[in-house]
N, C-alpha and C. Protein backbone atom coordinates (compact mmCIF):
# COMPACT_ATOMS: atom_id res chain seq x y z
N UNK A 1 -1.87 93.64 68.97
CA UNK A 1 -1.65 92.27 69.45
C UNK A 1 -1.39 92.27 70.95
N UNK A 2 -0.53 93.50 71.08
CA UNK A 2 -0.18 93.37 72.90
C UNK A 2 -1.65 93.49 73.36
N UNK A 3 -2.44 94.62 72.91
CA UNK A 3 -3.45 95.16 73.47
C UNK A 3 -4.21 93.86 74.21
N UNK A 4 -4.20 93.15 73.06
CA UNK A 4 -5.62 92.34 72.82
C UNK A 4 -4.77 91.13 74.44
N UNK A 5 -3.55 91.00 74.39
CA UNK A 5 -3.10 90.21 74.82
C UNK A 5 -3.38 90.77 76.44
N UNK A 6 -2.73 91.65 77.04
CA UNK A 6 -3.15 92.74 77.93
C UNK A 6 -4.83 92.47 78.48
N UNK A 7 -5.56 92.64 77.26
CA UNK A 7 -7.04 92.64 77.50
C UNK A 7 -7.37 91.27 77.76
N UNK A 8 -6.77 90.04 77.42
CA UNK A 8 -7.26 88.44 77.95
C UNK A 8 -6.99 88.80 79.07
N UNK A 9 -6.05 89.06 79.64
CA UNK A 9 -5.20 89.37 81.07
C UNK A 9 -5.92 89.46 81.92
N UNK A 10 -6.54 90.69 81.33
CA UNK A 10 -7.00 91.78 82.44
C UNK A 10 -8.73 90.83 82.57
N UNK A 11 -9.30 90.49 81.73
CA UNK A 11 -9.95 89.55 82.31
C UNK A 11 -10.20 88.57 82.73
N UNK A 12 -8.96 87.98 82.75
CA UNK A 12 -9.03 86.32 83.14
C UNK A 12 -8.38 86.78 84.56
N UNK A 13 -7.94 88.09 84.89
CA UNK A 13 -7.51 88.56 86.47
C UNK A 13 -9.13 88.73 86.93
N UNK A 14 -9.67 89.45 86.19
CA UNK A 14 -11.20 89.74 87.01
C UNK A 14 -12.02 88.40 87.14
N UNK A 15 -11.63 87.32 86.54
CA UNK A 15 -12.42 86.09 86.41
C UNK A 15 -11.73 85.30 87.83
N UNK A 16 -10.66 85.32 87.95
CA UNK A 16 -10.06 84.40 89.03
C UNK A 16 -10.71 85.32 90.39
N UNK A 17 -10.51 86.44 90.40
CA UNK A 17 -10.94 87.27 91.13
C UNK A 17 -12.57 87.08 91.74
N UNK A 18 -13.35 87.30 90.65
CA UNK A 18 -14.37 86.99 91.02
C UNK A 18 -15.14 85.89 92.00
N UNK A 19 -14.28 84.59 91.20
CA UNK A 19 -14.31 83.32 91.54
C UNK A 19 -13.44 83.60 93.40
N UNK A 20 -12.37 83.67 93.63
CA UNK A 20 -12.24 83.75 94.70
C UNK A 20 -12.87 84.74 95.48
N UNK A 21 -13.64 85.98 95.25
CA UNK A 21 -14.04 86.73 95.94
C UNK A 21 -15.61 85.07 96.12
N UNK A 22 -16.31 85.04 95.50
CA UNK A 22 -17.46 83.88 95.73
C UNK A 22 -17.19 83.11 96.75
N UNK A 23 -15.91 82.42 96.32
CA UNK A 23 -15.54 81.00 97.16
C UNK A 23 -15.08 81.41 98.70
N UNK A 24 -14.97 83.06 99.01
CA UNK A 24 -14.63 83.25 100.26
C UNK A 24 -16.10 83.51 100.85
N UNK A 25 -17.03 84.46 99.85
CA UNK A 25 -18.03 84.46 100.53
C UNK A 25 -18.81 83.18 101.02
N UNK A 26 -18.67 82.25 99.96
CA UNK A 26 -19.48 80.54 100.15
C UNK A 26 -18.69 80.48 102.09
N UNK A 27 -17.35 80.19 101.56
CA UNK A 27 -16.88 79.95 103.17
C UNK A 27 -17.08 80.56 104.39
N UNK A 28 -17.55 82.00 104.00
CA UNK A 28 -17.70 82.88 105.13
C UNK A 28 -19.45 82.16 105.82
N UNK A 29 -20.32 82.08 104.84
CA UNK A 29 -21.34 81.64 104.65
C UNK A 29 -22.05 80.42 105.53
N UNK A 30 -20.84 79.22 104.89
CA UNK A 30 -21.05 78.27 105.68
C UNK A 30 -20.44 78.41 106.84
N UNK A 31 -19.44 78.89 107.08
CA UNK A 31 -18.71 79.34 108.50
C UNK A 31 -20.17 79.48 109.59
N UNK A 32 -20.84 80.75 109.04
CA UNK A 32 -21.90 80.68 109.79
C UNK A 32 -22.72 80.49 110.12
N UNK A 33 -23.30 79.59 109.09
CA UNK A 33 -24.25 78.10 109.17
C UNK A 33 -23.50 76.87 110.14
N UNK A 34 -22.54 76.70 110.13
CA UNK A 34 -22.26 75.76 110.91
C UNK A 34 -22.04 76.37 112.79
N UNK A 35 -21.73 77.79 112.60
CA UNK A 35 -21.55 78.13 114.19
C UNK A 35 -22.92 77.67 114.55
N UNK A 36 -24.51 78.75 113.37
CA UNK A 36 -25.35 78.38 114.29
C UNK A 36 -25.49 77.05 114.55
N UNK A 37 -25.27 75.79 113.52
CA UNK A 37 -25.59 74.61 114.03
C UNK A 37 -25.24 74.28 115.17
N UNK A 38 -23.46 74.45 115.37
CA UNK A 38 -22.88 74.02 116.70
C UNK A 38 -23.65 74.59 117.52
N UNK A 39 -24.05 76.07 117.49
CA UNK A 39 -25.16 76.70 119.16
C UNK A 39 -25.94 76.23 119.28
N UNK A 40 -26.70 75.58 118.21
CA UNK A 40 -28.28 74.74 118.38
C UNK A 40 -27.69 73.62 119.05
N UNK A 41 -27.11 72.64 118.61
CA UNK A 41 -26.23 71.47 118.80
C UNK A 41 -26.34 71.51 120.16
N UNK A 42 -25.12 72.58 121.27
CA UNK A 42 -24.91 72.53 122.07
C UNK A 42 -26.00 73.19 123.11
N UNK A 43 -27.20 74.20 122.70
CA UNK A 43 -28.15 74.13 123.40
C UNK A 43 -28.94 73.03 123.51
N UNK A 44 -28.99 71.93 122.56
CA UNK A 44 -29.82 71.30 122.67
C UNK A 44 -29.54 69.68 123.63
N UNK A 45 -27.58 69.79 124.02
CA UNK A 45 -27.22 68.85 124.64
C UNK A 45 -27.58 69.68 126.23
N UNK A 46 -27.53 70.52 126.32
CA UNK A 46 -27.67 71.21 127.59
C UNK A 46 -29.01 70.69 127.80
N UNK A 47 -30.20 71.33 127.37
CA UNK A 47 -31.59 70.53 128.22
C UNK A 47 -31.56 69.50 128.07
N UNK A 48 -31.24 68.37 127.20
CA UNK A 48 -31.38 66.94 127.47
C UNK A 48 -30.54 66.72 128.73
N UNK A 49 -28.95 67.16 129.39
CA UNK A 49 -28.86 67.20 130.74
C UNK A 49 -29.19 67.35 131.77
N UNK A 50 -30.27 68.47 131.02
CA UNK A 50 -30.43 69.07 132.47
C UNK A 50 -31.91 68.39 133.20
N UNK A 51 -32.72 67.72 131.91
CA UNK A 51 -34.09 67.72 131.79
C UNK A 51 -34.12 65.95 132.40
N UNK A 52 -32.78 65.34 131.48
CA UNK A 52 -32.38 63.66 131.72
C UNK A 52 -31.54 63.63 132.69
N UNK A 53 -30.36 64.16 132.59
CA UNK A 53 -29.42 63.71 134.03
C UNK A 53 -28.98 64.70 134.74
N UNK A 54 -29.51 65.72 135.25
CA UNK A 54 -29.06 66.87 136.17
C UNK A 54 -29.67 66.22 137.63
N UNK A 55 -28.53 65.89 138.27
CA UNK A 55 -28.38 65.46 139.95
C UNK A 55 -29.40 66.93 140.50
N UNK A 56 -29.67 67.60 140.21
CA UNK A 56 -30.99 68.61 140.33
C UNK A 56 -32.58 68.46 140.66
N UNK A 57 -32.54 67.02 140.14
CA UNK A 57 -33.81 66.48 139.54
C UNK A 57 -33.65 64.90 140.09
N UNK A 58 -35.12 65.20 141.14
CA UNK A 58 -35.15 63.40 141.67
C UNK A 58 -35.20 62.30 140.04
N UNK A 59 -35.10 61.25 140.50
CA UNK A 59 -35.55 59.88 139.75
C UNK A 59 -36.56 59.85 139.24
N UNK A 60 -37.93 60.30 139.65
CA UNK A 60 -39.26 60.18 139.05
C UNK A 60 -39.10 61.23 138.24
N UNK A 61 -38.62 62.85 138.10
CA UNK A 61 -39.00 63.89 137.36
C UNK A 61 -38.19 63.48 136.66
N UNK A 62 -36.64 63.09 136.52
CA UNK A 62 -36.41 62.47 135.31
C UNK A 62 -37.16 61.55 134.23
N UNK A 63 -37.69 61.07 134.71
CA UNK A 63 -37.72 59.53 134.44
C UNK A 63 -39.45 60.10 133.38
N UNK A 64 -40.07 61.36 134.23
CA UNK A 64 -41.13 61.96 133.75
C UNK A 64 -40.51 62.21 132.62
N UNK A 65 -39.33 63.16 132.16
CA UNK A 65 -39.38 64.13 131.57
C UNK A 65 -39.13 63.16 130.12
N UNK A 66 -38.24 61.92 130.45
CA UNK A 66 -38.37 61.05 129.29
C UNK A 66 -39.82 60.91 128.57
N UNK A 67 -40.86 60.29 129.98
CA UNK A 67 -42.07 59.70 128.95
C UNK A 67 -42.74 61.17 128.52
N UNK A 68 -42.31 62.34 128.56
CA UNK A 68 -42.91 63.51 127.94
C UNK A 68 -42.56 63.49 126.65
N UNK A 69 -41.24 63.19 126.22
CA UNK A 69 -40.50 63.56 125.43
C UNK A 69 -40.85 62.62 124.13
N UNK A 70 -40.84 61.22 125.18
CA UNK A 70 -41.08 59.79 124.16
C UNK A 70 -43.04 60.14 123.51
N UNK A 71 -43.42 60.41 124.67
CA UNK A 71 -44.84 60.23 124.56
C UNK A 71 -45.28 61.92 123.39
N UNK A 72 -44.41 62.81 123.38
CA UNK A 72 -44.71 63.77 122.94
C UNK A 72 -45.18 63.20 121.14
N UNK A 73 -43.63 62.74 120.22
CA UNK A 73 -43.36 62.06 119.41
C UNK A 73 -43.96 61.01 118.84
N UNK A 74 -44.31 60.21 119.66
CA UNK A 74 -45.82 59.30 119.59
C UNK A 74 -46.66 59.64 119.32
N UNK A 75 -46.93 60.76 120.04
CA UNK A 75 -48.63 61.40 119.62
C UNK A 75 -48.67 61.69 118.45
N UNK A 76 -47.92 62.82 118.20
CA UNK A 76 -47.15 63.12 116.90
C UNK A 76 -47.31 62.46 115.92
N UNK A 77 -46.85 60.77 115.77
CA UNK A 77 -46.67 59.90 114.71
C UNK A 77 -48.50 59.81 114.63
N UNK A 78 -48.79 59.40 115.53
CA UNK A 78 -50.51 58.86 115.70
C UNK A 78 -51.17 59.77 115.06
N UNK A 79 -50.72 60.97 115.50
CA UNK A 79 -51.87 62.50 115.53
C UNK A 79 -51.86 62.11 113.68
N UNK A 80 -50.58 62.42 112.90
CA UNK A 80 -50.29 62.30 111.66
C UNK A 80 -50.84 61.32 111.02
N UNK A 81 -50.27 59.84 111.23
CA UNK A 81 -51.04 58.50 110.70
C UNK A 81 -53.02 58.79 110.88
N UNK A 82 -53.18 59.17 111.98
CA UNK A 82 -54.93 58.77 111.95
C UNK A 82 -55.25 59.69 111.40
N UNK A 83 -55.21 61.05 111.07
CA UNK A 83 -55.04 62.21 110.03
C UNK A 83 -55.76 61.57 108.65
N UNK A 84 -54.15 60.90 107.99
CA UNK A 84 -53.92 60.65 107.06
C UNK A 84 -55.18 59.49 106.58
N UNK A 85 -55.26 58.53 107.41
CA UNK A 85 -55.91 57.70 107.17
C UNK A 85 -57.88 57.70 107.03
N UNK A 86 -58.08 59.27 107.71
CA UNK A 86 -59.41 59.98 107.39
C UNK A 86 -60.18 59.09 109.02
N UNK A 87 -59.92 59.39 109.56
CA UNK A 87 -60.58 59.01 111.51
C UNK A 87 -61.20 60.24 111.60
N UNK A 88 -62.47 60.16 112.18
CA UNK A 88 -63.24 61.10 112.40
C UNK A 88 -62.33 62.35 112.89
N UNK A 89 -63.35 63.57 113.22
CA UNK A 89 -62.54 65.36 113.18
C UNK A 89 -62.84 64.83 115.13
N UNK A 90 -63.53 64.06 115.54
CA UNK A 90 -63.16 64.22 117.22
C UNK A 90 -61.95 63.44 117.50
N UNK A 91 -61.33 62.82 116.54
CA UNK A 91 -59.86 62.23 117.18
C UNK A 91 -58.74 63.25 116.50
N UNK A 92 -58.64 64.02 116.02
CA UNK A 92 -57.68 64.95 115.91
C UNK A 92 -57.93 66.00 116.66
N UNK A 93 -59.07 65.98 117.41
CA UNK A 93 -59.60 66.65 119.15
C UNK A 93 -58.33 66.36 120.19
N UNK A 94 -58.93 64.82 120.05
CA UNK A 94 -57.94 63.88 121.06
C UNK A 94 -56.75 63.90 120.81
N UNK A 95 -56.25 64.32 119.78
CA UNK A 95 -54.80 64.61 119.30
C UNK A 95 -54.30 65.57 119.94
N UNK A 96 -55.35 66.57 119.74
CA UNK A 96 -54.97 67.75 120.73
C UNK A 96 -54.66 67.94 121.84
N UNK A 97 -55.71 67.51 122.37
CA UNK A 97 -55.63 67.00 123.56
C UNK A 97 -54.53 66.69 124.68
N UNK A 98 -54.06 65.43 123.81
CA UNK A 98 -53.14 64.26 123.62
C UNK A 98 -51.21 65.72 124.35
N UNK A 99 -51.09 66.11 122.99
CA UNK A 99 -50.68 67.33 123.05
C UNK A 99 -50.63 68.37 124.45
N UNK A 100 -51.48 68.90 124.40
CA UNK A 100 -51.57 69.51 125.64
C UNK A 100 -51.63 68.87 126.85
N UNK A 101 -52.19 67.58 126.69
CA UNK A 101 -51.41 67.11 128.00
C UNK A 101 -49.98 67.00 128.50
N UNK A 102 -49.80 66.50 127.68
CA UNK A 102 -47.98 66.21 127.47
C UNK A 102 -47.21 67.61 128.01
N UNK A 103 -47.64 68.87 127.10
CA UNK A 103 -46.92 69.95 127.69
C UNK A 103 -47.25 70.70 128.83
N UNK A 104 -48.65 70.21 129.27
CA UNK A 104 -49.06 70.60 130.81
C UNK A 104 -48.26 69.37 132.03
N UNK A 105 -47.52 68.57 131.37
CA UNK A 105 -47.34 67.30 132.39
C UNK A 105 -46.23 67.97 132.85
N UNK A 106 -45.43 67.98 131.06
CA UNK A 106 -43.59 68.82 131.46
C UNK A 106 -43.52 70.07 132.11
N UNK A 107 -44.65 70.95 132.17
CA UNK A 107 -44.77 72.02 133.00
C UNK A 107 -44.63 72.12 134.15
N UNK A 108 -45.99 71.16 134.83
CA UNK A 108 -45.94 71.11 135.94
C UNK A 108 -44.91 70.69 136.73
N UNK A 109 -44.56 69.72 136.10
CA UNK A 109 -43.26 68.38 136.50
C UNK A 109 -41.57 69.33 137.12
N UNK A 110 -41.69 69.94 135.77
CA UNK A 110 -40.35 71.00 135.96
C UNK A 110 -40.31 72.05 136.37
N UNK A 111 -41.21 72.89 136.59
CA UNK A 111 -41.39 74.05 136.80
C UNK A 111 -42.25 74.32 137.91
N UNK A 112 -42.72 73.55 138.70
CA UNK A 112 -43.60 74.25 139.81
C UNK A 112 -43.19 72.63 141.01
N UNK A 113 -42.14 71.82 140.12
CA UNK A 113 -41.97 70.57 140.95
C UNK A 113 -42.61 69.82 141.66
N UNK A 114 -43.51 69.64 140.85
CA UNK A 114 -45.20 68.39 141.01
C UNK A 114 -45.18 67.64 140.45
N UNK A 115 -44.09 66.74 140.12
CA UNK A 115 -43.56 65.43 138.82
C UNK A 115 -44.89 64.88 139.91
N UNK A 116 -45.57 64.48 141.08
CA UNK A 116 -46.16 63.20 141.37
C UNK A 116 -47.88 63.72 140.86
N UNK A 117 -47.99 64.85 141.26
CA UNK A 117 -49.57 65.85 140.62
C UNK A 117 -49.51 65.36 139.29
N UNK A 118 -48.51 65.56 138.48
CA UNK A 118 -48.08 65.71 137.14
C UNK A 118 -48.61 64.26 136.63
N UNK A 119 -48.37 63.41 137.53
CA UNK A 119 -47.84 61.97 137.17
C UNK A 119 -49.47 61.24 137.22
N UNK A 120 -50.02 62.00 138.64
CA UNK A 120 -51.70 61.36 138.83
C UNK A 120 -52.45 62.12 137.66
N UNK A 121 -52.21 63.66 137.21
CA UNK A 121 -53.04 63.60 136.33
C UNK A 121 -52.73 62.95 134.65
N UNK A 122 -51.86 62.73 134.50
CA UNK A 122 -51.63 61.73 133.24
C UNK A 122 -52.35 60.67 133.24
N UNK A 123 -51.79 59.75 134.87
CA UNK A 123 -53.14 58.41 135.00
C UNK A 123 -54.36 58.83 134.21
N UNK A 124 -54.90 59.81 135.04
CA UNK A 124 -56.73 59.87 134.62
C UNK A 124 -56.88 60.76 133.55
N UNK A 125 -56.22 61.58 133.22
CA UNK A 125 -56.59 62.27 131.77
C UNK A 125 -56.57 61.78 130.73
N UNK A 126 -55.30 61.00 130.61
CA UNK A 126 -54.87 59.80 129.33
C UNK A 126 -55.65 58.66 129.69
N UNK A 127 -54.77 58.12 130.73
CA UNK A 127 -55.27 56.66 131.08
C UNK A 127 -56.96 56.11 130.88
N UNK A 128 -57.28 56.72 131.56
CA UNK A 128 -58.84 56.90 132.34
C UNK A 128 -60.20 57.66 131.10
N UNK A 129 -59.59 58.32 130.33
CA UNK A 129 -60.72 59.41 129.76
C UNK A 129 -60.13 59.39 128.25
N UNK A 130 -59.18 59.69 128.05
CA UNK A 130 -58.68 59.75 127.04
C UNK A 130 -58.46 58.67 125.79
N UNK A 131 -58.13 57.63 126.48
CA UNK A 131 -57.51 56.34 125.68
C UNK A 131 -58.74 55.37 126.03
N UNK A 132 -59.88 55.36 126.57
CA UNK A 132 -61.44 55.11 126.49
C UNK A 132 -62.26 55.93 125.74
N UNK A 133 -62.33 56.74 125.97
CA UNK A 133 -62.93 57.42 124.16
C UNK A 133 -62.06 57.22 123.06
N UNK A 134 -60.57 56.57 122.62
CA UNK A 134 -60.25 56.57 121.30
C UNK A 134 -60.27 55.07 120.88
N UNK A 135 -60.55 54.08 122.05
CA UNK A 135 -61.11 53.11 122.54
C UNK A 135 -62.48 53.17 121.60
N UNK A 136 -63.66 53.67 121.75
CA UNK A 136 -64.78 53.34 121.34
C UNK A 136 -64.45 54.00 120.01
N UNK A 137 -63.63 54.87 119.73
CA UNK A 137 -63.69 55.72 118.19
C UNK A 137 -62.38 54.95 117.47
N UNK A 138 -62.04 53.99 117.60
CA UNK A 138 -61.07 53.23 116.72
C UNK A 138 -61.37 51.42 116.46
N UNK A 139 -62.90 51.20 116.69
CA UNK A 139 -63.44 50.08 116.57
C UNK A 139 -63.67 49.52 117.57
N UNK A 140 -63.71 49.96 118.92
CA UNK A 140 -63.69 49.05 120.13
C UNK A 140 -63.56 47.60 119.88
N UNK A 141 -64.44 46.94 120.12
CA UNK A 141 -63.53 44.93 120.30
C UNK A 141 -62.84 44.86 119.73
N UNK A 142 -63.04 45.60 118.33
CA UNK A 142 -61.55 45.15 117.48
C UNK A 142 -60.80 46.45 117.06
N UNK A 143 -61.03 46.79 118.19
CA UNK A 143 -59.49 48.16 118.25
C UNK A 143 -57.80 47.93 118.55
N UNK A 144 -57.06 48.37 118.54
CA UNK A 144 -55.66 47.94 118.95
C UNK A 144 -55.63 48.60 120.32
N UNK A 145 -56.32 49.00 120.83
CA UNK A 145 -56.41 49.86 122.26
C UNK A 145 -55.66 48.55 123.36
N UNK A 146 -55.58 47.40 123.41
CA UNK A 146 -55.37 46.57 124.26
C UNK A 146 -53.46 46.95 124.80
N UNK A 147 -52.77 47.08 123.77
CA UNK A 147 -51.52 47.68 124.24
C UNK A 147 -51.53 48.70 124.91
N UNK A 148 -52.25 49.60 124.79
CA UNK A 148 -52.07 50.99 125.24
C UNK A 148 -52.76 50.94 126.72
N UNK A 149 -53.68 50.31 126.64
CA UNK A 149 -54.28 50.10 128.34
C UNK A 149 -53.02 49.14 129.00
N UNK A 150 -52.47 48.11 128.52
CA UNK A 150 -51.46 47.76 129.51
C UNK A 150 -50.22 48.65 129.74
N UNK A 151 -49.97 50.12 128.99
CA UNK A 151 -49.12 50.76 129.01
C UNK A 151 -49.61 51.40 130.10
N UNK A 152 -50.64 51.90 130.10
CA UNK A 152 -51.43 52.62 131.44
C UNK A 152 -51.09 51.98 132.54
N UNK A 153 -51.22 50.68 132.47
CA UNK A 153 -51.01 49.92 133.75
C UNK A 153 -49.54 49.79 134.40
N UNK A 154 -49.19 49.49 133.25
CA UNK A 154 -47.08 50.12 133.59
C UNK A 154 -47.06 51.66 133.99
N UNK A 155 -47.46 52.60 133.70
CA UNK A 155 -47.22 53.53 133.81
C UNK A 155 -47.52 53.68 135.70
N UNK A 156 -49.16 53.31 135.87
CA UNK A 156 -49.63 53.10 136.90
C UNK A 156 -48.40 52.90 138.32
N UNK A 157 -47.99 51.38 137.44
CA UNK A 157 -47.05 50.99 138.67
C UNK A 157 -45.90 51.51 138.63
N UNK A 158 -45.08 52.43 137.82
CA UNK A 158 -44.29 53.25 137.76
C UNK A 158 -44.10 54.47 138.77
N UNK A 159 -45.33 55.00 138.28
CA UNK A 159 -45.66 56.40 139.25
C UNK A 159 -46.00 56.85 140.58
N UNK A 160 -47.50 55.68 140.49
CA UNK A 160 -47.86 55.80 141.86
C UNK A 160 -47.40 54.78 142.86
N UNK A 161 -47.87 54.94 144.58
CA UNK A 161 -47.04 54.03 145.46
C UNK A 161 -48.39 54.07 146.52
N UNK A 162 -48.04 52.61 147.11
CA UNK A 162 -49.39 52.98 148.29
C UNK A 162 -50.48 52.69 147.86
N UNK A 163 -51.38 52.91 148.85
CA UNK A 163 -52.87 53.68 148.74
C UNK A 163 -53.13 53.94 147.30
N UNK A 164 -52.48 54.83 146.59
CA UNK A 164 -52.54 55.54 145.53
C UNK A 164 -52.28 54.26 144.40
N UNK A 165 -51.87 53.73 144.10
CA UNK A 165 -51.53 52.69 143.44
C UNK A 165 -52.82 51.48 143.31
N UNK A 166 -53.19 51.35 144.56
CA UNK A 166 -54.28 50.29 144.53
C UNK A 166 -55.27 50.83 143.86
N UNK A 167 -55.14 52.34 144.42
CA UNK A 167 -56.67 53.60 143.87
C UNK A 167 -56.47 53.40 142.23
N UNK A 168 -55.39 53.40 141.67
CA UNK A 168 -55.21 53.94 140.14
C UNK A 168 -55.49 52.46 139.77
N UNK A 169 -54.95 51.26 140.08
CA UNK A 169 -54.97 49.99 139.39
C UNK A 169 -56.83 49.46 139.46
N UNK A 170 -57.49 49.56 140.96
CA UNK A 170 -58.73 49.68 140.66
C UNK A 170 -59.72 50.25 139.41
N UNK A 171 -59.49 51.74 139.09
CA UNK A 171 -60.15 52.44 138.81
C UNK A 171 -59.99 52.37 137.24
N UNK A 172 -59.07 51.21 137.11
CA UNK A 172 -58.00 51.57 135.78
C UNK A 172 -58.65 49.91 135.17
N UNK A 173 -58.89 49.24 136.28
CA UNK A 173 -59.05 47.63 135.61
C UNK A 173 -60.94 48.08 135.54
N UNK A 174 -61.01 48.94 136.45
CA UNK A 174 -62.65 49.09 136.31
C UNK A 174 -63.00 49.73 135.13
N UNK A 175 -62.36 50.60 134.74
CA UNK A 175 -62.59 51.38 132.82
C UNK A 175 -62.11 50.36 132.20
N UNK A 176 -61.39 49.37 131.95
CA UNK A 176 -61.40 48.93 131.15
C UNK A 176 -61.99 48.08 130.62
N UNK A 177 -62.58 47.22 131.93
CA UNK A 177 -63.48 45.77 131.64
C UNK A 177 -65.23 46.88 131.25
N UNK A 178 -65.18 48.11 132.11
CA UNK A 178 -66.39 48.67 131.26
C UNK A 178 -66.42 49.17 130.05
N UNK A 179 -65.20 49.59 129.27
CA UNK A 179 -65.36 49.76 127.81
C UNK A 179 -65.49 48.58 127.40
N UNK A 180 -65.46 47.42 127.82
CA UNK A 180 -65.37 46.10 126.72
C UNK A 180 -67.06 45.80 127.01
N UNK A 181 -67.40 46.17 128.02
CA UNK A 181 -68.55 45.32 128.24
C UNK A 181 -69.74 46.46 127.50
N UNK A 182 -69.71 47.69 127.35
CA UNK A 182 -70.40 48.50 126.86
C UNK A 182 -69.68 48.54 125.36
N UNK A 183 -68.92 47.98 124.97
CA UNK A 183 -68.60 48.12 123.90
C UNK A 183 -69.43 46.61 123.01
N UNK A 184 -69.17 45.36 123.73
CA UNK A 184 -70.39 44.40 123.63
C UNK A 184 -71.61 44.53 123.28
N UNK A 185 -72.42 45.03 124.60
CA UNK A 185 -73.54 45.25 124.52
C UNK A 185 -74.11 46.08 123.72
N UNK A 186 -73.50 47.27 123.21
CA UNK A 186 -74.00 48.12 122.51
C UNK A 186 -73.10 49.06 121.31
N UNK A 187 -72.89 48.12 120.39
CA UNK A 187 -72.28 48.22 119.47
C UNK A 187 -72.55 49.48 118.60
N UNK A 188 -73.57 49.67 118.79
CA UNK A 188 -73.76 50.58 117.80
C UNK A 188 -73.07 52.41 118.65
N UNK A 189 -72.41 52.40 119.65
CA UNK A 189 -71.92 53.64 120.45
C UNK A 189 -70.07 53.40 119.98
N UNK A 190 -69.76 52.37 118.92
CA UNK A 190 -68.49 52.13 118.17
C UNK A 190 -68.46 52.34 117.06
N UNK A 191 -67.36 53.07 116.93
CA UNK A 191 -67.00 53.98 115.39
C UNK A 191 -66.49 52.81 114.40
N UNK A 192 -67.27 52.12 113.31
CA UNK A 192 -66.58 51.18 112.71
C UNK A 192 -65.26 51.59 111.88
N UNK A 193 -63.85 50.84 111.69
CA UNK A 193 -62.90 51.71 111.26
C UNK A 193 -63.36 50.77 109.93
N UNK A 194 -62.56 51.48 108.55
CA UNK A 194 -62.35 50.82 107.03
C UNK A 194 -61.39 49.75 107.30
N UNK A 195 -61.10 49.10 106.39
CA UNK A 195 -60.02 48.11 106.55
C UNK A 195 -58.23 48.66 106.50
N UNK A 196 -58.55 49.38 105.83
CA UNK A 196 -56.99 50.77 106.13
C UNK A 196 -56.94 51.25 107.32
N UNK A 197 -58.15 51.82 108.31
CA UNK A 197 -57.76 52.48 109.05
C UNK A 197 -57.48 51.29 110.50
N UNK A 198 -58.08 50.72 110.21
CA UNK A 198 -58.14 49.17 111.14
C UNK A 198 -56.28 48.77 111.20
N UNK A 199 -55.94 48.65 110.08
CA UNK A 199 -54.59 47.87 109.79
C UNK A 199 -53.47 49.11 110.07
N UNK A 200 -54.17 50.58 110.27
CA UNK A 200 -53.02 51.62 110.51
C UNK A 200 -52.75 51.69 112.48
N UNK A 201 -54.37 51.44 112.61
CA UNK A 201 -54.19 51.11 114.09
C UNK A 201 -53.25 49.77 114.94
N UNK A 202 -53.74 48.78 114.48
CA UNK A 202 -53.00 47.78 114.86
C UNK A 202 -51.75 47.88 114.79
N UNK A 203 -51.13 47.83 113.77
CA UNK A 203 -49.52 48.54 113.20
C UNK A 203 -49.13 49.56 114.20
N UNK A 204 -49.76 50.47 114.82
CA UNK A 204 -49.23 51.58 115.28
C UNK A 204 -49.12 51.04 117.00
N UNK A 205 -50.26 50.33 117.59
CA UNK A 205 -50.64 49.23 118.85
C UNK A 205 -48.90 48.58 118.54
């Protein structure tokens, strides 16, 4: 009777045991799941300082490093949605594209301190070439492209100054009234969208 009594003992000691040996490892565990979070955490408040508000960095390369960041995320959503929605294999080109511009902009911008180089080639790579071919490949007349060219045009007067400004707003009202007018005349050089992919564009405009 003792024995047996002895023997519950002795395992309901190895059972509590067990259980707290677990519940220290769980804690040890998360202990160090949460340091790394806090190091990610706090690396990741460091470049948003340094990238958004480090007195290091004029007004425009800030101000760049936002529309990198915003514009990165965007693409992103787009690249995904027009994916999904089956848009020809040359706009997940332009996705690419899209992409590598963005991380050639933040490159240049931060690292070799050409935020204004940085800034003219966004105008004409996106502005100018880019968002006119997705222009004719997302239904032209009845594309949602009309937001995104006046974003160009904000961007325009954002960046550039001068000389340079008149050059980009010219060259910028001149692509656009020529995609509409070649998009008119010759309809058949426009990618017709489905009625899904039509209503994913607009939505996204």
């Amino acid at each position: 009777m003792t024995t047996g009594y002895q023997h519950d003992n002795l395992r309901t000691y190895k059972l509590i045991k067990l259980i707290f040996v677990s519940g220290l490892q769980k804690t040890k565990n998360c202990t160090v799941r949460m340091g790394a979070i806090d190091m990610f955490i706090n690396k990741v408040t460091r470049l948003i300082k340094h990238y958004f508000f480090s007195g290091d960095l004029s007004r425009d390369a800030r101000s760049l490093n936002v529309v990198c960041v915003i514009g990165f995320f965007v693409s992103l959503a787009v690249f995904i949605i027009r994916l999904a929605v089956g848009l020809p294999l040359v706009m997940t080109i332009i996705g690419a594209v899209y992409f590598v511009s963005i991380i050639i902009l933040f490159i240049v911008a931060n690292y070799f301190n050409a935020h204004q180089l940085g800034a003219s080639f966004t105008i004409i790579v996106v502005g100018d070439i880019l968002w006119p071919l997705t222009f004719f490949l997302t239904g032209g007349l009845d594309s949602a492209m009309a937001p995104w060219f006046v974003l160009s045009i904000f961007i325009c007067f954002f960046y550039a100054r001068g000389s340079k400004l008149v050059l980009y707003i010219c060259l910028h009202f001149s692509m656009i009234i020529a995609c509409y007018l070649v998009a008119a005349m010759h309809p058949e050089l426009v990618y017709s969208l489905t009625p899904t992919q039509r209503f994913s564009e607009h939505l996204m405009a």
